[in-house]
Structures are given as C-alpha cells and as structure tokens.
N, C-alpha and C. Protein backbone atom coordinates (compact mmCIF):
# COMPACT_ATOMS: atom_id res chain seq x y z
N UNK A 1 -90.21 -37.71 36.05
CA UNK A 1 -90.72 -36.49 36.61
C UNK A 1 -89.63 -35.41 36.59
N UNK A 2 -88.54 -36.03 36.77
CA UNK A 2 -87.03 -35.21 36.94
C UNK A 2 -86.81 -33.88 35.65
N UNK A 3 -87.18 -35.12 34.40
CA UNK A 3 -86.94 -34.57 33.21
C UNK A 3 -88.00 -33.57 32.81
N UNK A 4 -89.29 -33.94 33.18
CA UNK A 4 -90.71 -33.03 32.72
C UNK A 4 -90.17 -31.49 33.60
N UNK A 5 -89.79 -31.84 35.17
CA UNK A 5 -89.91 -30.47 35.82
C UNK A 5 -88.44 -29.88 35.04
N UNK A 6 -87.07 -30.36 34.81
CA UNK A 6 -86.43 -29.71 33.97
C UNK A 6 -86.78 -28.95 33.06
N UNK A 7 -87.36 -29.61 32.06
CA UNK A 7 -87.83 -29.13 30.91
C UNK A 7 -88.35 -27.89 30.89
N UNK A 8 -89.83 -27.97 31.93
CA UNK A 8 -90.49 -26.41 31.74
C UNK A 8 -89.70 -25.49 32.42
N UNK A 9 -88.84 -25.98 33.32
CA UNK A 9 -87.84 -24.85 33.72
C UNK A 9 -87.36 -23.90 33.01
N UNK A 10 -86.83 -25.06 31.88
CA UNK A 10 -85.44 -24.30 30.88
C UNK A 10 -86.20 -23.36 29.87
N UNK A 11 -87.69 -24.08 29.89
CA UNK A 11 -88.59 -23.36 28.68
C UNK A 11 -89.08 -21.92 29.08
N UNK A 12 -88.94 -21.92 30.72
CA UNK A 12 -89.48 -20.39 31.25
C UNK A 12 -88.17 -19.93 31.63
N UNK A 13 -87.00 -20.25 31.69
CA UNK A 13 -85.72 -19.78 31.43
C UNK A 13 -84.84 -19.30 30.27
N UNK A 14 -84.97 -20.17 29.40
CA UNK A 14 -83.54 -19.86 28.61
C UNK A 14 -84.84 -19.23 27.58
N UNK A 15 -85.30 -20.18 27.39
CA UNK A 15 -86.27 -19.37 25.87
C UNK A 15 -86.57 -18.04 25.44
N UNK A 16 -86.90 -17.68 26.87
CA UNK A 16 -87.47 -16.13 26.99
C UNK A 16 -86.37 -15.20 26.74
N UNK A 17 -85.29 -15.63 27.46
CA UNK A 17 -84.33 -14.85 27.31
C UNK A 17 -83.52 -14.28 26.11
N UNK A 18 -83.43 -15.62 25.61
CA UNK A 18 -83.20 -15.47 24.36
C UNK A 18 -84.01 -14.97 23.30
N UNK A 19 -85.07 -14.83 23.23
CA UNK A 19 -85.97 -14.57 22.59
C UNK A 19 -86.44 -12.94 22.59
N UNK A 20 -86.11 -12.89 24.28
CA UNK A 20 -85.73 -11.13 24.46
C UNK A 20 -84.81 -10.38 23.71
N UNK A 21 -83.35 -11.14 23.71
CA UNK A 21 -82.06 -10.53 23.55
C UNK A 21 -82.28 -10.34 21.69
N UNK A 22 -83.46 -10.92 21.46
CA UNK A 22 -83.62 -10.87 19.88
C UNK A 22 -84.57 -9.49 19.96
N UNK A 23 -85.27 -9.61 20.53
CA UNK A 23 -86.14 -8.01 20.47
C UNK A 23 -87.57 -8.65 20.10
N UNK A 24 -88.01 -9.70 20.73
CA UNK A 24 -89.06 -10.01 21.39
C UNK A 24 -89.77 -9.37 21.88
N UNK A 25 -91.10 -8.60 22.67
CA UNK A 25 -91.59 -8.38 23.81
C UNK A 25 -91.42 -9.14 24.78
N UNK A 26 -91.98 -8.70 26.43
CA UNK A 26 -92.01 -10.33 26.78
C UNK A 26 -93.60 -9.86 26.85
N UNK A 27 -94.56 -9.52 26.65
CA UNK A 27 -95.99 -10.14 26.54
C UNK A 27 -95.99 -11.28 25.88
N UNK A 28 -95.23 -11.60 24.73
CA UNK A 28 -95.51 -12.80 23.98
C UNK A 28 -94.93 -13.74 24.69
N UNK A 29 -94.17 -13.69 25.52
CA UNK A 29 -93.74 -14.45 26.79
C UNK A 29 -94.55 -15.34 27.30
N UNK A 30 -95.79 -15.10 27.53
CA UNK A 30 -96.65 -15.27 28.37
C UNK A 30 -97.19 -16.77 28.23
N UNK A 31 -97.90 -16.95 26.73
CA UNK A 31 -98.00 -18.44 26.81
C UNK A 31 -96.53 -19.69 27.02
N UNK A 32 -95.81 -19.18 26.79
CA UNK A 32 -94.25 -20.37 27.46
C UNK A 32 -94.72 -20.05 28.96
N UNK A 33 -94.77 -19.01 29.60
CA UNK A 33 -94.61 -19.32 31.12
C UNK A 33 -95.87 -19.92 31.09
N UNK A 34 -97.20 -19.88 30.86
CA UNK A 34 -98.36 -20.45 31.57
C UNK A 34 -97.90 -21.85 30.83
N UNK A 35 -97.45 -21.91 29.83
CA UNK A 35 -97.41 -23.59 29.76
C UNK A 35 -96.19 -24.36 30.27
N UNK A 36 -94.87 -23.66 30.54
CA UNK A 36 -94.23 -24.27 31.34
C UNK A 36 -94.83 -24.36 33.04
N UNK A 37 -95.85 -23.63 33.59
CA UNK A 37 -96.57 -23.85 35.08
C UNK A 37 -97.21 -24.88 34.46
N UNK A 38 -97.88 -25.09 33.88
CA UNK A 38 -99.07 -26.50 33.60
C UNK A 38 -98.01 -27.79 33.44
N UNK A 39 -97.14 -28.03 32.68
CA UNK A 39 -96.40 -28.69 32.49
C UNK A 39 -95.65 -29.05 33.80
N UNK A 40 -95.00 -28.24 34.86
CA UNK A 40 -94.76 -28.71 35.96
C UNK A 40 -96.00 -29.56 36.64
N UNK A 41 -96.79 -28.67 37.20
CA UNK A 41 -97.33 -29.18 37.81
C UNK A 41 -98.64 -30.60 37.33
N UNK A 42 -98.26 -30.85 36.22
CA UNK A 42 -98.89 -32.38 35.43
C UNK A 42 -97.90 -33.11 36.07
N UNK A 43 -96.64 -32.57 35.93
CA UNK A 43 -95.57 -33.89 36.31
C UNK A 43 -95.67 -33.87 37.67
N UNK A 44 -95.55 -33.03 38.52
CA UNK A 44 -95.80 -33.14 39.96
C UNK A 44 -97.01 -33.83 39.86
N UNK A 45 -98.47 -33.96 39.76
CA UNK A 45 -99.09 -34.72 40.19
C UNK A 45 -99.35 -35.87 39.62
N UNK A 46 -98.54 -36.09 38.69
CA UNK A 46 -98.34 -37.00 37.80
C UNK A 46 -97.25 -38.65 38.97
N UNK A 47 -96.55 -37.80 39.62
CA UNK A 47 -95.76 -38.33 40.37
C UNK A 47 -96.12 -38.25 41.91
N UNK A 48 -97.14 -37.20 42.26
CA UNK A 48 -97.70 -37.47 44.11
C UNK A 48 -99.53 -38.16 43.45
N UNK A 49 -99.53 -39.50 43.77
CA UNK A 49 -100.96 -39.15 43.42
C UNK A 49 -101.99 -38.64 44.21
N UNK A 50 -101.63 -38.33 45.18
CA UNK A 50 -102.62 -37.71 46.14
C UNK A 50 -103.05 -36.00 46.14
N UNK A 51 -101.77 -35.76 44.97
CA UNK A 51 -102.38 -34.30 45.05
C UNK A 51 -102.55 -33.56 43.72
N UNK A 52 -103.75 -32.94 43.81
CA UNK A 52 -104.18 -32.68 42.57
C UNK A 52 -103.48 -31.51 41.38
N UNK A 53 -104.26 -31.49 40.21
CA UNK A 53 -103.24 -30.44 39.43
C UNK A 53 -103.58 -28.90 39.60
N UNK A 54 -104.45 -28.75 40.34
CA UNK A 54 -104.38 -26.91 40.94
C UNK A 54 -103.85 -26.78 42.50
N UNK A 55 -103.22 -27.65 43.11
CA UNK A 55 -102.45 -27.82 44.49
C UNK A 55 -101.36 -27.11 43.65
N UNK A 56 -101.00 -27.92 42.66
CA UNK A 56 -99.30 -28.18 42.40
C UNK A 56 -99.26 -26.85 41.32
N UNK A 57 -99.93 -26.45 40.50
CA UNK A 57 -99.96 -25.05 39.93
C UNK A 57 -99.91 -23.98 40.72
N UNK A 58 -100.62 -23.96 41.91
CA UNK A 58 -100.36 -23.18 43.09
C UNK A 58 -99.25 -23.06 43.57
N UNK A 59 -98.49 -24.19 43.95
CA UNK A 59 -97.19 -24.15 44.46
C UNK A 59 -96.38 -23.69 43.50
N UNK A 60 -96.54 -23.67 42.24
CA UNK A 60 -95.38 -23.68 41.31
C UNK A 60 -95.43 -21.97 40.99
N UNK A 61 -96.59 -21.60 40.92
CA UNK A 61 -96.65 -19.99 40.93
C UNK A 61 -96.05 -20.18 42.43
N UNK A 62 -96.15 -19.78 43.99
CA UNK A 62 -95.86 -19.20 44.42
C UNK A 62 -94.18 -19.71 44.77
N UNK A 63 -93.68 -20.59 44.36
CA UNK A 63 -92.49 -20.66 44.14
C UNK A 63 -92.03 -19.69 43.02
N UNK A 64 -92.24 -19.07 42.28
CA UNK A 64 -92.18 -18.09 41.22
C UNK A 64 -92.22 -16.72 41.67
N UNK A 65 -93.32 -16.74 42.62
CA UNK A 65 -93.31 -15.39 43.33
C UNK A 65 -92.45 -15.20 43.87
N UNK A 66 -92.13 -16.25 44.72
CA UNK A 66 -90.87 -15.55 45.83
C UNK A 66 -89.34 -15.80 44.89
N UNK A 67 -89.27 -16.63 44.13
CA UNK A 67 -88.23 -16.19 42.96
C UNK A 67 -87.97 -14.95 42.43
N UNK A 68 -88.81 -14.22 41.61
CA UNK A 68 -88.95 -13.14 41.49
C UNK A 68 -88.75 -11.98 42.64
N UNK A 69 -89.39 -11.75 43.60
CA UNK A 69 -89.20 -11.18 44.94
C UNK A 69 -87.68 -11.25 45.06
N UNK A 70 -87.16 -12.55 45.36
CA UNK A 70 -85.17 -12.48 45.71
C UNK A 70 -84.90 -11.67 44.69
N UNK A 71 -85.25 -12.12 42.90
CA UNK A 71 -84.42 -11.44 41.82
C UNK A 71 -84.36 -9.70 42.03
N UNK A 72 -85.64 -9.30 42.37
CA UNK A 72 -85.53 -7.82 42.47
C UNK A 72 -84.92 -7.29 43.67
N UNK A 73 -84.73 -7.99 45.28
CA UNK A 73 -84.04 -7.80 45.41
C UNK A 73 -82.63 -8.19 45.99
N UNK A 74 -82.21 -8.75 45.28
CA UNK A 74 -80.60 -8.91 44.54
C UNK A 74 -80.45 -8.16 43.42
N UNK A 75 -80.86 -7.87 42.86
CA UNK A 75 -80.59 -7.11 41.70
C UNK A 75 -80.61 -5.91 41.44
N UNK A 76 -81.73 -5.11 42.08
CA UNK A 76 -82.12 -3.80 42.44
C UNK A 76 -83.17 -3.67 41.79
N UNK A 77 -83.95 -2.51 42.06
CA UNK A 77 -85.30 -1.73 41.64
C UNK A 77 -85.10 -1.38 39.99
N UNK A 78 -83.97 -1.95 38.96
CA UNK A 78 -83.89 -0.97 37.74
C UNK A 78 -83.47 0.07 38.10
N UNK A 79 -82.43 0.14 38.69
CA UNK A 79 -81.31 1.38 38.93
C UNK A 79 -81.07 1.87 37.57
N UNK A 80 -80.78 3.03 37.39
CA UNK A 80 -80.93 3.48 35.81
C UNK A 80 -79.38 4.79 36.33
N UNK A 81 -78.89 5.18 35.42
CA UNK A 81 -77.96 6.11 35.16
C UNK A 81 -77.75 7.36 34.39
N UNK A 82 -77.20 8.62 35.30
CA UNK A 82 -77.47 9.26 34.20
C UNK A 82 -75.90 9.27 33.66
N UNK A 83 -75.92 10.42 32.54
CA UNK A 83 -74.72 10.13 31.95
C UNK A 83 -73.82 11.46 32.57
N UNK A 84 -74.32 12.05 33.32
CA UNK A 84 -72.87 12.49 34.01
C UNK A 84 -72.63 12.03 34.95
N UNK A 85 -73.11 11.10 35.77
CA UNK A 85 -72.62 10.07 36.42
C UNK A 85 -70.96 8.93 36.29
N UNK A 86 -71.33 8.80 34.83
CA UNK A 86 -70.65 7.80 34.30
C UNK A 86 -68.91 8.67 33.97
N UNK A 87 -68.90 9.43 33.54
CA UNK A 87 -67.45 10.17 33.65
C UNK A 87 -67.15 9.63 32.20
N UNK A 88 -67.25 9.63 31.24
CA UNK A 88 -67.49 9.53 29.90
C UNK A 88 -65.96 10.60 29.53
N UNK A 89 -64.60 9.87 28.86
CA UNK A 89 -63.60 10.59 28.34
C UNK A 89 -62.42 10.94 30.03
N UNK A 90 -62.55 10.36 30.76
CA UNK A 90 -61.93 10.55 31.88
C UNK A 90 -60.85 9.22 31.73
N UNK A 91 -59.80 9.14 31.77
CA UNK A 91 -58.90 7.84 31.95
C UNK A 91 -58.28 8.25 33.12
C-alpha cells in the first residue's frame, strides 16, 4: 500500500513539474492528477476493507485542498514585480 500511495504521489508531483518546466500547459495535467487520486485511493481501500473507493477519493481530494490552501498561503497570492522596483544597474 506504502508503495501504490508513493507512487501516485510522485506522479502528481514530480511529473507535472517537470513537464511544466518543459512548457507543458498544466490543463494537460489533469489526467496524471485524476489518475494519481484513483490510484491512491484503490490502494487505500485496497488496504481498509471496510471503506469504500469514493470515501477514500474524497479524502484524498480534500487532503489536496487543504495542501493547496497552505501552498498559497506560504507562498503568496503570485506576487508579481514591477521593474522599477527591482533597481536594475545599481551595485
């Protein structure tokens, strides 16, 4: 189970990213994240048998939500800059 929930982790982690830094969209994003959520949550109920596979898709989105929620803010709103801000030729 260890290895399945790894897995879709790294697949809605590293993949995207990389795949961004290439000049990707992320709309095309979209099927890795819905299949890394399905993929968790098979292995989660794969491993509780008492609870089914739209419990554990549930949980796995709203663990995502509030992931997201910290990232924006820790990170900020997309603070943007202008360029006389930056002091450009000043040592």
């Amino acid at each position: 189970m260890f290895n399945l929930l790894v897995a879709s982790w790294l697949v809605v982690s590293m993949l995207p990213a990389g795949l961004t830094a290439v000049g990707m969209p992320m709309l095309l994003m979209l099927p890795l994240w819905l299949y890394s959520v399905w993929v968790s949550g098979k292995a989660l109920s794969g491993a509780i048998p008492k609870a089914n596979l739209a419990y554990n898709i549930g949980g796995t989105v709203a663990c995502l939500i509030r992931s997201v929620i910290v990232i924006v803010l820790v990170m900020g709103h997309g603070t943007s800059y202008r360029a006389s801000s930056l002091r450009l030729g000043s040592v």
